[in-house]
PDB file of N, CA and C in Angstrom:
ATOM      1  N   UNK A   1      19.090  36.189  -7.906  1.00  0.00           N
ATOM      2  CA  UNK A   1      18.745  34.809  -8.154  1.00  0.00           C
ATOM      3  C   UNK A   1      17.592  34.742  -9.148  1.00  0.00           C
ATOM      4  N   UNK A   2      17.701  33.716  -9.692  1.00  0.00           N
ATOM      5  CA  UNK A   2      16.910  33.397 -10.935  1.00  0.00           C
ATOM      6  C   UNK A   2      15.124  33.118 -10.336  1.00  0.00           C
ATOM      7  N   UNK A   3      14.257  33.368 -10.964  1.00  0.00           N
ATOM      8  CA  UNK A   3      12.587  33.259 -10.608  1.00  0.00           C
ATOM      9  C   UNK A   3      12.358  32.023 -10.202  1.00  0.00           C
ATOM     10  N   UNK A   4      11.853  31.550  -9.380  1.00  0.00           N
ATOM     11  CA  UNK A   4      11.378  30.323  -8.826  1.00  0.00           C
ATOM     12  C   UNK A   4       9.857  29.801  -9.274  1.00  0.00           C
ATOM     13  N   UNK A   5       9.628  28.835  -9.813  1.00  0.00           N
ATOM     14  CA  UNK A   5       8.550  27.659 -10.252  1.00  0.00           C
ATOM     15  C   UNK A   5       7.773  27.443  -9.088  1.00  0.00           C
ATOM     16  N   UNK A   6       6.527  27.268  -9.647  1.00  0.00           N
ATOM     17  CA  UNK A   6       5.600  27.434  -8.003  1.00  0.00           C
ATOM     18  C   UNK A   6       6.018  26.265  -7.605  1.00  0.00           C
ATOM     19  N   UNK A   7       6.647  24.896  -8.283  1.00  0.00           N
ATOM     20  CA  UNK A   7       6.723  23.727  -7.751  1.00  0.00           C
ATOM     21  C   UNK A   7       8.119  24.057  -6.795  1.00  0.00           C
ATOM     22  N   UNK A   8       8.855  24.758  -6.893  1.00  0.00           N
ATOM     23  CA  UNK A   8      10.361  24.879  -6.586  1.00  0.00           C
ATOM     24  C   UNK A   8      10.327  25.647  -5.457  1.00  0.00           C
ATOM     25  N   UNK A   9       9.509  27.039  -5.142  1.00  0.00           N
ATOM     26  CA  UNK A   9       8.918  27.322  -4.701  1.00  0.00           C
ATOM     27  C   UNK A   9       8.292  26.867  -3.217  1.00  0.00           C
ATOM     28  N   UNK A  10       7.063  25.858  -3.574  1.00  0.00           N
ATOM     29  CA  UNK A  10       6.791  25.270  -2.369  1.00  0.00           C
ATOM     30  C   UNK A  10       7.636  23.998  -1.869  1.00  0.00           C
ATOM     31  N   UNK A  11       8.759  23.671  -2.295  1.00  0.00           N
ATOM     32  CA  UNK A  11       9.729  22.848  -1.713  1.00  0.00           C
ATOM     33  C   UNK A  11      10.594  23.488  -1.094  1.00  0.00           C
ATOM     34  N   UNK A  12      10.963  24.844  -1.706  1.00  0.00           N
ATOM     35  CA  UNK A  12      12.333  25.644  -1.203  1.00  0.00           C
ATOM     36  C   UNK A  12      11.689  25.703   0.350  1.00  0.00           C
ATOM     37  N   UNK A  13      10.328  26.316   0.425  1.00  0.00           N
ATOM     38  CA  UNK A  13       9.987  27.246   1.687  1.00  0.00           C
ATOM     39  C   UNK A  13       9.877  25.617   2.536  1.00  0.00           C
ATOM     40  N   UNK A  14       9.110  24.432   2.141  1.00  0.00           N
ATOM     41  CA  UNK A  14       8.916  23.176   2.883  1.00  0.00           C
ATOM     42  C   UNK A  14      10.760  22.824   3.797  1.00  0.00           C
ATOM     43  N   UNK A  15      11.814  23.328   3.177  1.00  0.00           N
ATOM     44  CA  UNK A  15      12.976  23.004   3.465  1.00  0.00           C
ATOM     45  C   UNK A  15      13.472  24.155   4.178  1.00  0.00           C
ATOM     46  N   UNK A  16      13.022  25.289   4.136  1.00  0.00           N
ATOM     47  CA  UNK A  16      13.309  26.413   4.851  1.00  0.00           C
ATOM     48  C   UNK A  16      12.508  26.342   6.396  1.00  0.00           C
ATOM     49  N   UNK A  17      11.261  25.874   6.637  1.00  0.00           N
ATOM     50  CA  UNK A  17      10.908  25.571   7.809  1.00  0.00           C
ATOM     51  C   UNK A  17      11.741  24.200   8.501  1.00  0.00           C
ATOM     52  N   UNK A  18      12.231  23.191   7.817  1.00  0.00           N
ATOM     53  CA  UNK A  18      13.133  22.639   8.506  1.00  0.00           C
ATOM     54  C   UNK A  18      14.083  22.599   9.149  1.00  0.00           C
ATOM     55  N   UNK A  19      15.084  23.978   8.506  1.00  0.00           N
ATOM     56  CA  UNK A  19      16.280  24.113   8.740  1.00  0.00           C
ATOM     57  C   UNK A  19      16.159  25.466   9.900  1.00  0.00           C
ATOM     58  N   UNK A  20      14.613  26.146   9.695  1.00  0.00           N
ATOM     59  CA  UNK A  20      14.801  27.536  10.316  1.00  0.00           C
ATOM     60  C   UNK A  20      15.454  27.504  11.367  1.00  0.00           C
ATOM     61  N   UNK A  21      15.773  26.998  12.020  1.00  0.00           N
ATOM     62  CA  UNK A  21      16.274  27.132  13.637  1.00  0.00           C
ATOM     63  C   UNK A  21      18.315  26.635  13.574  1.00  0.00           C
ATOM     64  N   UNK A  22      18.763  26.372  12.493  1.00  0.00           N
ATOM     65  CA  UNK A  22      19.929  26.290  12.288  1.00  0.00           C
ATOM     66  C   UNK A  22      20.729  27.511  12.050  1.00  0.00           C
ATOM     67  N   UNK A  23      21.860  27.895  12.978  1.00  0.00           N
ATOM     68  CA  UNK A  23      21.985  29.620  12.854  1.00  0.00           C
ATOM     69  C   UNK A  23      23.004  29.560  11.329  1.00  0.00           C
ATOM     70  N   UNK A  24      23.476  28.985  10.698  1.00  0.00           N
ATOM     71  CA  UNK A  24      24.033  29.396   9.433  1.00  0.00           C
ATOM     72  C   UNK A  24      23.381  28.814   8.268  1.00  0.00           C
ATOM     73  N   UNK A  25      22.115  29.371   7.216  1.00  0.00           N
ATOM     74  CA  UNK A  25      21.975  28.877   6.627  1.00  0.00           C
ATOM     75  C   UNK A  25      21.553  30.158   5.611  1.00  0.00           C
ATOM     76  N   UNK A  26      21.433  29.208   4.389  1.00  0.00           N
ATOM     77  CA  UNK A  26      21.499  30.575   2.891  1.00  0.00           C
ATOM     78  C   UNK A  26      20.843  29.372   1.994  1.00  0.00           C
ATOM     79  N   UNK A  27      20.752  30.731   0.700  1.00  0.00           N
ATOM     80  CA  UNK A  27      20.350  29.844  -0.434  1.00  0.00           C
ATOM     81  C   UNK A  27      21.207  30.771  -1.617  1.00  0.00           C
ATOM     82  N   UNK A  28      21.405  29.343  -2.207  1.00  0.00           N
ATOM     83  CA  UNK A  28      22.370  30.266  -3.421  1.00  0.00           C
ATOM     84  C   UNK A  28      21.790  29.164  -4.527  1.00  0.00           C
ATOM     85  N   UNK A  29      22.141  29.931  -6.089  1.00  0.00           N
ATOM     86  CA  UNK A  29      21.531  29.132  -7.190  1.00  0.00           C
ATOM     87  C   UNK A  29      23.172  27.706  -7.495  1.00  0.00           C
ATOM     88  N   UNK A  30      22.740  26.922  -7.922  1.00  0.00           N
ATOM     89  CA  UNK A  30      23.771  26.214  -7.748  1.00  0.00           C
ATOM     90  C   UNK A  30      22.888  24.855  -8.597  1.00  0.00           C
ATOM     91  N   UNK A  31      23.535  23.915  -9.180  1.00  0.00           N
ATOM     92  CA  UNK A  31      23.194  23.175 -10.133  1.00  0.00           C
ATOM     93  C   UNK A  31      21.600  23.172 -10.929  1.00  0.00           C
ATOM     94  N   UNK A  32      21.905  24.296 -11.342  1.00  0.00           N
ATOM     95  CA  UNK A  32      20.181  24.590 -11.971  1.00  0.00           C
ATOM     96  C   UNK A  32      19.160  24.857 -11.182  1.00  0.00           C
ATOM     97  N   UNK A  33      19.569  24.853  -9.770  1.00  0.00           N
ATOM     98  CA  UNK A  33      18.362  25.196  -8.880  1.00  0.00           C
ATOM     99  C   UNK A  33      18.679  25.795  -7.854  1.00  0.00           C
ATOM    100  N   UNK A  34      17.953  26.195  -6.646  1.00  0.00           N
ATOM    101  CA  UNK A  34      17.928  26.627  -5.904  1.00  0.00           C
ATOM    102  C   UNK A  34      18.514  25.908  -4.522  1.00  0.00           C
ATOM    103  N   UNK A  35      19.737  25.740  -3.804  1.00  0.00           N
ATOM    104  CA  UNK A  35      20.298  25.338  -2.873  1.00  0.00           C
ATOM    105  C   UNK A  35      20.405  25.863  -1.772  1.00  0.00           C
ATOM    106  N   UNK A  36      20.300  25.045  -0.722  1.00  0.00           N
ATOM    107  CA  UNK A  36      19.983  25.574   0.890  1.00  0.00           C
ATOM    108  C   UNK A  36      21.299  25.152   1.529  1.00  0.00           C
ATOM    109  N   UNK A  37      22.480  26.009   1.484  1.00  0.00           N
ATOM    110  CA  UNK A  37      23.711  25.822   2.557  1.00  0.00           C
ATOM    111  C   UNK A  37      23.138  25.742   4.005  1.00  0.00           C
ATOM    112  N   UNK A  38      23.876  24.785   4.891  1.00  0.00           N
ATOM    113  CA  UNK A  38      23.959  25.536   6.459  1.00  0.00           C
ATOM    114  C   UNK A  38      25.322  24.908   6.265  1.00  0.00           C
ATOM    115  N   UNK A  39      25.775  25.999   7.426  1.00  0.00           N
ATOM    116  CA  UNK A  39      27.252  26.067   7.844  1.00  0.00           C
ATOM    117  C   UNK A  39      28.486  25.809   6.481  1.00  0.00           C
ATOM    118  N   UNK A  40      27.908  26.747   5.413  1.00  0.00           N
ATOM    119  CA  UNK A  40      28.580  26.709   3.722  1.00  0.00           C
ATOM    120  C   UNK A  40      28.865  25.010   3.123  1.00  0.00           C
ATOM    121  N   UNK A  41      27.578  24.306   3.933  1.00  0.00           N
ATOM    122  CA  UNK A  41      27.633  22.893   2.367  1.00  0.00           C
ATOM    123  C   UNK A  41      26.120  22.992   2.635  1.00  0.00           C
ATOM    124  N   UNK A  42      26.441  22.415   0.915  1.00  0.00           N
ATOM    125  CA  UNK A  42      24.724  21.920   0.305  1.00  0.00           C
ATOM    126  C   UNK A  42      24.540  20.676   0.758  1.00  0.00           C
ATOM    127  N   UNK A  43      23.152  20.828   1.603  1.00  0.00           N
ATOM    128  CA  UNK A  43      22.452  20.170   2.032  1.00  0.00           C
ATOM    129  C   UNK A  43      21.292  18.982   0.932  1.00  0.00           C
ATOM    130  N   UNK A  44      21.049  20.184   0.468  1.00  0.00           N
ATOM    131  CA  UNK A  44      19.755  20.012  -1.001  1.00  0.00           C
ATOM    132  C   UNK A  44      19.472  21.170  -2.169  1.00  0.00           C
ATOM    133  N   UNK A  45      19.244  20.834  -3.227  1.00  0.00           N
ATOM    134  CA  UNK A  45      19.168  21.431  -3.838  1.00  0.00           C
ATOM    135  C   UNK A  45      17.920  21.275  -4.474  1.00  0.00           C
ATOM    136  N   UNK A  46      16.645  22.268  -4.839  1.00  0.00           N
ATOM    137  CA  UNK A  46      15.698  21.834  -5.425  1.00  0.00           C
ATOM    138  C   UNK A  46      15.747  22.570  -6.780  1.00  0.00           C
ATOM    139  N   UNK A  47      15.293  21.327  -7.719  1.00  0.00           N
ATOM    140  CA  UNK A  47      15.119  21.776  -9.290  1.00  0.00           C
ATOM    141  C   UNK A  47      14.350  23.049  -9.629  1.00  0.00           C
ATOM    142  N   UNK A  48      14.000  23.505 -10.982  1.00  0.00           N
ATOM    143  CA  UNK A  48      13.271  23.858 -11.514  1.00  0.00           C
ATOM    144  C   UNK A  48      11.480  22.813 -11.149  1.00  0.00           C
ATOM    145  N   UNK A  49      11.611  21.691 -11.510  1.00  0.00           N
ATOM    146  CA  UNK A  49      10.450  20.912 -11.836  1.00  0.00           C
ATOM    147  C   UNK A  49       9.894  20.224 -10.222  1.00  0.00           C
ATOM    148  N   UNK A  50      10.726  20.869  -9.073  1.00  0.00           N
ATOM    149  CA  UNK A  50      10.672  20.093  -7.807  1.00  0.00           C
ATOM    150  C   UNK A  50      11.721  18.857  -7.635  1.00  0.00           C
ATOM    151  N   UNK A  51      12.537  18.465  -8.586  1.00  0.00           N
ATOM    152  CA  UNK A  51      13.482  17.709  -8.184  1.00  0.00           C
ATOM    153  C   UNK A  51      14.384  17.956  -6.746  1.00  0.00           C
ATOM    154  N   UNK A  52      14.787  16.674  -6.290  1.00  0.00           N
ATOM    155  CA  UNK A  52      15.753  17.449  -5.188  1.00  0.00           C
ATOM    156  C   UNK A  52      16.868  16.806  -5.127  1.00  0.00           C
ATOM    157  N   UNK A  53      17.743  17.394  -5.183  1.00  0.00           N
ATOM    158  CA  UNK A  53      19.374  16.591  -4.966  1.00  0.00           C
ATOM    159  C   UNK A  53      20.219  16.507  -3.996  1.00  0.00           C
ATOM    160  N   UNK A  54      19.783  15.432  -2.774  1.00  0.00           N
ATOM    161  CA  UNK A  54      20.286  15.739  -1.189  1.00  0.00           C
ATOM    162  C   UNK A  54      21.058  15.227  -0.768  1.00  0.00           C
ATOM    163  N   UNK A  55      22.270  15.594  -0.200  1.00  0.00           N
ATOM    164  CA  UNK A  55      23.534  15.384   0.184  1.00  0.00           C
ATOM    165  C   UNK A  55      23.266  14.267   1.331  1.00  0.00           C
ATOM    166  N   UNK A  56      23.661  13.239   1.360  1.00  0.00           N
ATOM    167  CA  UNK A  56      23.148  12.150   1.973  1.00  0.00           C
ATOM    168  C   UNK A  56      24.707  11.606   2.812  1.00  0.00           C
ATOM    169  N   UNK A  57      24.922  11.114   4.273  1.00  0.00           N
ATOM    170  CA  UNK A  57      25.465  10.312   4.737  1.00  0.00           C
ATOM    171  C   UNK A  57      25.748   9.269   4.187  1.00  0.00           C
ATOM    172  N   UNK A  58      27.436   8.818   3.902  1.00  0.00           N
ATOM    173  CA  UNK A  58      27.560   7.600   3.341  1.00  0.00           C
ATOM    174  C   UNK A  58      26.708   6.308   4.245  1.00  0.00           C
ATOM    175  N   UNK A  59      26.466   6.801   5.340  1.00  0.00           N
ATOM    176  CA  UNK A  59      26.451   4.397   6.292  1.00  0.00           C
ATOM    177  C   UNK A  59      25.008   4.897   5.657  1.00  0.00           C
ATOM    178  N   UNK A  60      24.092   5.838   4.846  1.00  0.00           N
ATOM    179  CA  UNK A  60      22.469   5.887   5.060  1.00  0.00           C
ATOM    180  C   UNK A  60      21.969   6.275   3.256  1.00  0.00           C
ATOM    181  N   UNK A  61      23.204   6.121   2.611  1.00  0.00           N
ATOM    182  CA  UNK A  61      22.977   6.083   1.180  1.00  0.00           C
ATOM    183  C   UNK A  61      22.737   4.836   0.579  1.00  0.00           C
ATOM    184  N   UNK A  62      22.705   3.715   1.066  1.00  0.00           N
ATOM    185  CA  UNK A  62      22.199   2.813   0.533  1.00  0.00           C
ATOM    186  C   UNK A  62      20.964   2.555   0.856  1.00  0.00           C
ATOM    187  N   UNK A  63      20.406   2.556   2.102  1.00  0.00           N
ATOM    188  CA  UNK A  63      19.070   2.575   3.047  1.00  0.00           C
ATOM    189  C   UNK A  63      17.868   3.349   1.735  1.00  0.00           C
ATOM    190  N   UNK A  64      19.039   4.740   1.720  1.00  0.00           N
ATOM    191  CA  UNK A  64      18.020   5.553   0.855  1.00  0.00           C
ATOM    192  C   UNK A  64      17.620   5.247  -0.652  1.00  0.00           C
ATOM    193  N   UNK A  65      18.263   5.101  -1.267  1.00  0.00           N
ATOM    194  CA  UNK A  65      18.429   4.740  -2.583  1.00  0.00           C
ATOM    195  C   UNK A  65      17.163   3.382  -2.487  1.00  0.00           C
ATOM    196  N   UNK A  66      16.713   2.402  -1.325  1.00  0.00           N
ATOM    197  CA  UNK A  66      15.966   1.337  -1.708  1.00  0.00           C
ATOM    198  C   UNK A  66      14.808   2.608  -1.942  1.00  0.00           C
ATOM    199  N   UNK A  67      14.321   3.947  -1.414  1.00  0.00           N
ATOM    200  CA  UNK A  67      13.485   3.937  -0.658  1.00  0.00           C
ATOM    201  C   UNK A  67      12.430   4.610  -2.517  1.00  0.00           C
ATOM    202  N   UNK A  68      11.640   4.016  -2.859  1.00  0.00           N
ATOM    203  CA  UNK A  68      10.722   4.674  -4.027  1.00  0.00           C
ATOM    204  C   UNK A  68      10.790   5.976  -4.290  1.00  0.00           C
ATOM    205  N   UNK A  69      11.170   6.214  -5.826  1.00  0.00           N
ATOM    206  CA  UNK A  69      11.401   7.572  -6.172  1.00  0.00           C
ATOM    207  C   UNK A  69      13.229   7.978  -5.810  1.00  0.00           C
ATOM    208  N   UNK A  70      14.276   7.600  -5.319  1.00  0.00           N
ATOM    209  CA  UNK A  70      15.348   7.938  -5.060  1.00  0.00           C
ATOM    210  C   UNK A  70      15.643   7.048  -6.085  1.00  0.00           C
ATOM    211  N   UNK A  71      17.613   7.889  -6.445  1.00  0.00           N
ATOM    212  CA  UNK A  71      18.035   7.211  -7.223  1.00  0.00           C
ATOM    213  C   UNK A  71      19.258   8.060  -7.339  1.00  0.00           C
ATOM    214  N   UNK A  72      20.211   7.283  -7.301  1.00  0.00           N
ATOM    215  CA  UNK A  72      21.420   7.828  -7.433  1.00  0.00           C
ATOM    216  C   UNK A  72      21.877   8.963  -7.985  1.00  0.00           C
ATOM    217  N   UNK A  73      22.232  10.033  -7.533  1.00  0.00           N
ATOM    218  CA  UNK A  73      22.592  11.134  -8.526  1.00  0.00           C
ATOM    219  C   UNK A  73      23.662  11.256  -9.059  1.00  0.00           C
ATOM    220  N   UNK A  74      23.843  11.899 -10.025  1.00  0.00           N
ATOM    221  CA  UNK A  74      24.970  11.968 -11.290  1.00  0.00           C
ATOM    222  C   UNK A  74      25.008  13.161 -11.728  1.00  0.00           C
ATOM    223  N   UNK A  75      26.328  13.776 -12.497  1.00  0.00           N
ATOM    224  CA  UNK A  75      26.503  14.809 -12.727  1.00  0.00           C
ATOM    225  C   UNK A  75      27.135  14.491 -14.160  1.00  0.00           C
ATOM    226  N   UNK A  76      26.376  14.705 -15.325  1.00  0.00           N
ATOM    227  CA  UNK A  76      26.887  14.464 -16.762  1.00  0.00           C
ATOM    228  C   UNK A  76      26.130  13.219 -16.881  1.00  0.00           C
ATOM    229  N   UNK A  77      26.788  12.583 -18.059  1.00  0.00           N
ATOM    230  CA  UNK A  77      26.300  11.295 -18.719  1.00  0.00           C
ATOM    231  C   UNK A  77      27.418  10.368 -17.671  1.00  0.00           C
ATOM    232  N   UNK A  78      26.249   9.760 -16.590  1.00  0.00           N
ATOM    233  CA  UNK A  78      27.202   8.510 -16.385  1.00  0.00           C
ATOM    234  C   UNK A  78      28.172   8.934 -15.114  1.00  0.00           C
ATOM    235  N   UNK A  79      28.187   9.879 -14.473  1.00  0.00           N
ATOM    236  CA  UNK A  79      29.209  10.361 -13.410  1.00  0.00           C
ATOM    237  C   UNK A  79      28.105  10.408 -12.100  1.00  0.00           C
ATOM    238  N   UNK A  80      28.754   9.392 -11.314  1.00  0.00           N
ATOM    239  CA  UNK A  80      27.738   9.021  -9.745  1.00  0.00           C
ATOM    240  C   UNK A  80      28.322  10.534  -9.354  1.00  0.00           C
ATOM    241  N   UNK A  81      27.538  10.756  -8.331  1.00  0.00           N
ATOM    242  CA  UNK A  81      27.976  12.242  -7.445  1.00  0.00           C
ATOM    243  C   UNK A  81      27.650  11.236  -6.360  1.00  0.00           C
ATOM    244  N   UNK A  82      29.026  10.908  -5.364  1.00  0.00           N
ATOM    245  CA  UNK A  82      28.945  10.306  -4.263  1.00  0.00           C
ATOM    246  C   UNK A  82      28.591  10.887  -3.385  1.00  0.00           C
ATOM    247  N   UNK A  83      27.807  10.746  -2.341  1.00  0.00           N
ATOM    248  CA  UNK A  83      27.064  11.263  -1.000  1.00  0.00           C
ATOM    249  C   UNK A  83      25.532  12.207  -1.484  1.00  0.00           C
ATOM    250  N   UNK A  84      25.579  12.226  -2.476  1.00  0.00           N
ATOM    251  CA  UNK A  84      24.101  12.459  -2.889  1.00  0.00           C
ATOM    252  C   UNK A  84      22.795  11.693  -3.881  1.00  0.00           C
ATOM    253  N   UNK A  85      21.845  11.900  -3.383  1.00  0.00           N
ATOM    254  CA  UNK A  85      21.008  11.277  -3.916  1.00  0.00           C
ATOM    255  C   UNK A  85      19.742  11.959  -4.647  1.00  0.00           C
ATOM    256  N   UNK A  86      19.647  11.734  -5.941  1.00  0.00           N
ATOM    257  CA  UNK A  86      18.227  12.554  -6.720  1.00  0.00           C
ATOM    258  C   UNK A  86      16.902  11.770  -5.615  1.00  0.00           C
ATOM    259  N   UNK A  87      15.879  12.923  -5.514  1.00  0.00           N
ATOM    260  CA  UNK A  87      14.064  12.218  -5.736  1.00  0.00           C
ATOM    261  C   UNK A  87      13.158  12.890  -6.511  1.00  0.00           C
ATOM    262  N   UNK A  88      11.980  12.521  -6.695  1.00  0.00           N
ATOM    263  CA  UNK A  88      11.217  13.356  -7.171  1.00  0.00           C
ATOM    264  C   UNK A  88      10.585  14.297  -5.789  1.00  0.00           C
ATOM    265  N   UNK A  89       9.725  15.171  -6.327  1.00  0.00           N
ATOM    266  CA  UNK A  89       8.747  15.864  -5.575  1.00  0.00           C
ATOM    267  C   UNK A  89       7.874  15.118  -4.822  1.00  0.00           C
ATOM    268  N   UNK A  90       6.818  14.005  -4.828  1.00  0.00           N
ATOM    269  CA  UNK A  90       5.792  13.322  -4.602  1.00  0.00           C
ATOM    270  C   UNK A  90       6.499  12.129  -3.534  1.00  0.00           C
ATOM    271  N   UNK A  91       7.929  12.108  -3.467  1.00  0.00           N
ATOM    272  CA  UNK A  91       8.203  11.078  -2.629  1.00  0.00           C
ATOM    273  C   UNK A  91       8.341  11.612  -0.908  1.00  0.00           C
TER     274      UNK A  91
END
């Protein structure tokens, strides 16, 4: 796997104490960053820059999207990626 950004870094490990107690979980490189499977789906993925791209429940993707700093994620110019949502780091 590719070198990790101290910002990428202290998000990966912040998401690794969350999940520690889930018995199937991994990290594989996967849309430019670093991704945390449990039970083989991405959960989240954190950027290079601390971005995070988190696989979100449809009835709780709208809830999220009000919430500051979220915002719909997309894959290309213009392509929603349904059930996930971009944030920054600071949110």
């Amino acid at each position: 796997m590719a070198a990790m950004t101290p910002e990428q870094r202290s998000l990966v490990q912040r998401v690794r104490d969350l999940v520690d107690d889930e018995p199937d979980v991994r990290e594989v490189s996967m849309f430019g960053g670093r991704a945390i499977m449990v039970n083989d789906k991405m959960i989240v993925s954190v950027g290079k820059s601390g971005d995070l791209l988190v696989r979100v429940d449809a009835e709780h993707h709208g809830a999220l999207l009000a919430e500051p700093g979220a915002e719909q994620a997309q894959m290309g110019a213009g392509r929603d990626m349904e059930g996930y949502s971009g944030a920054c780091m600071g949110v």
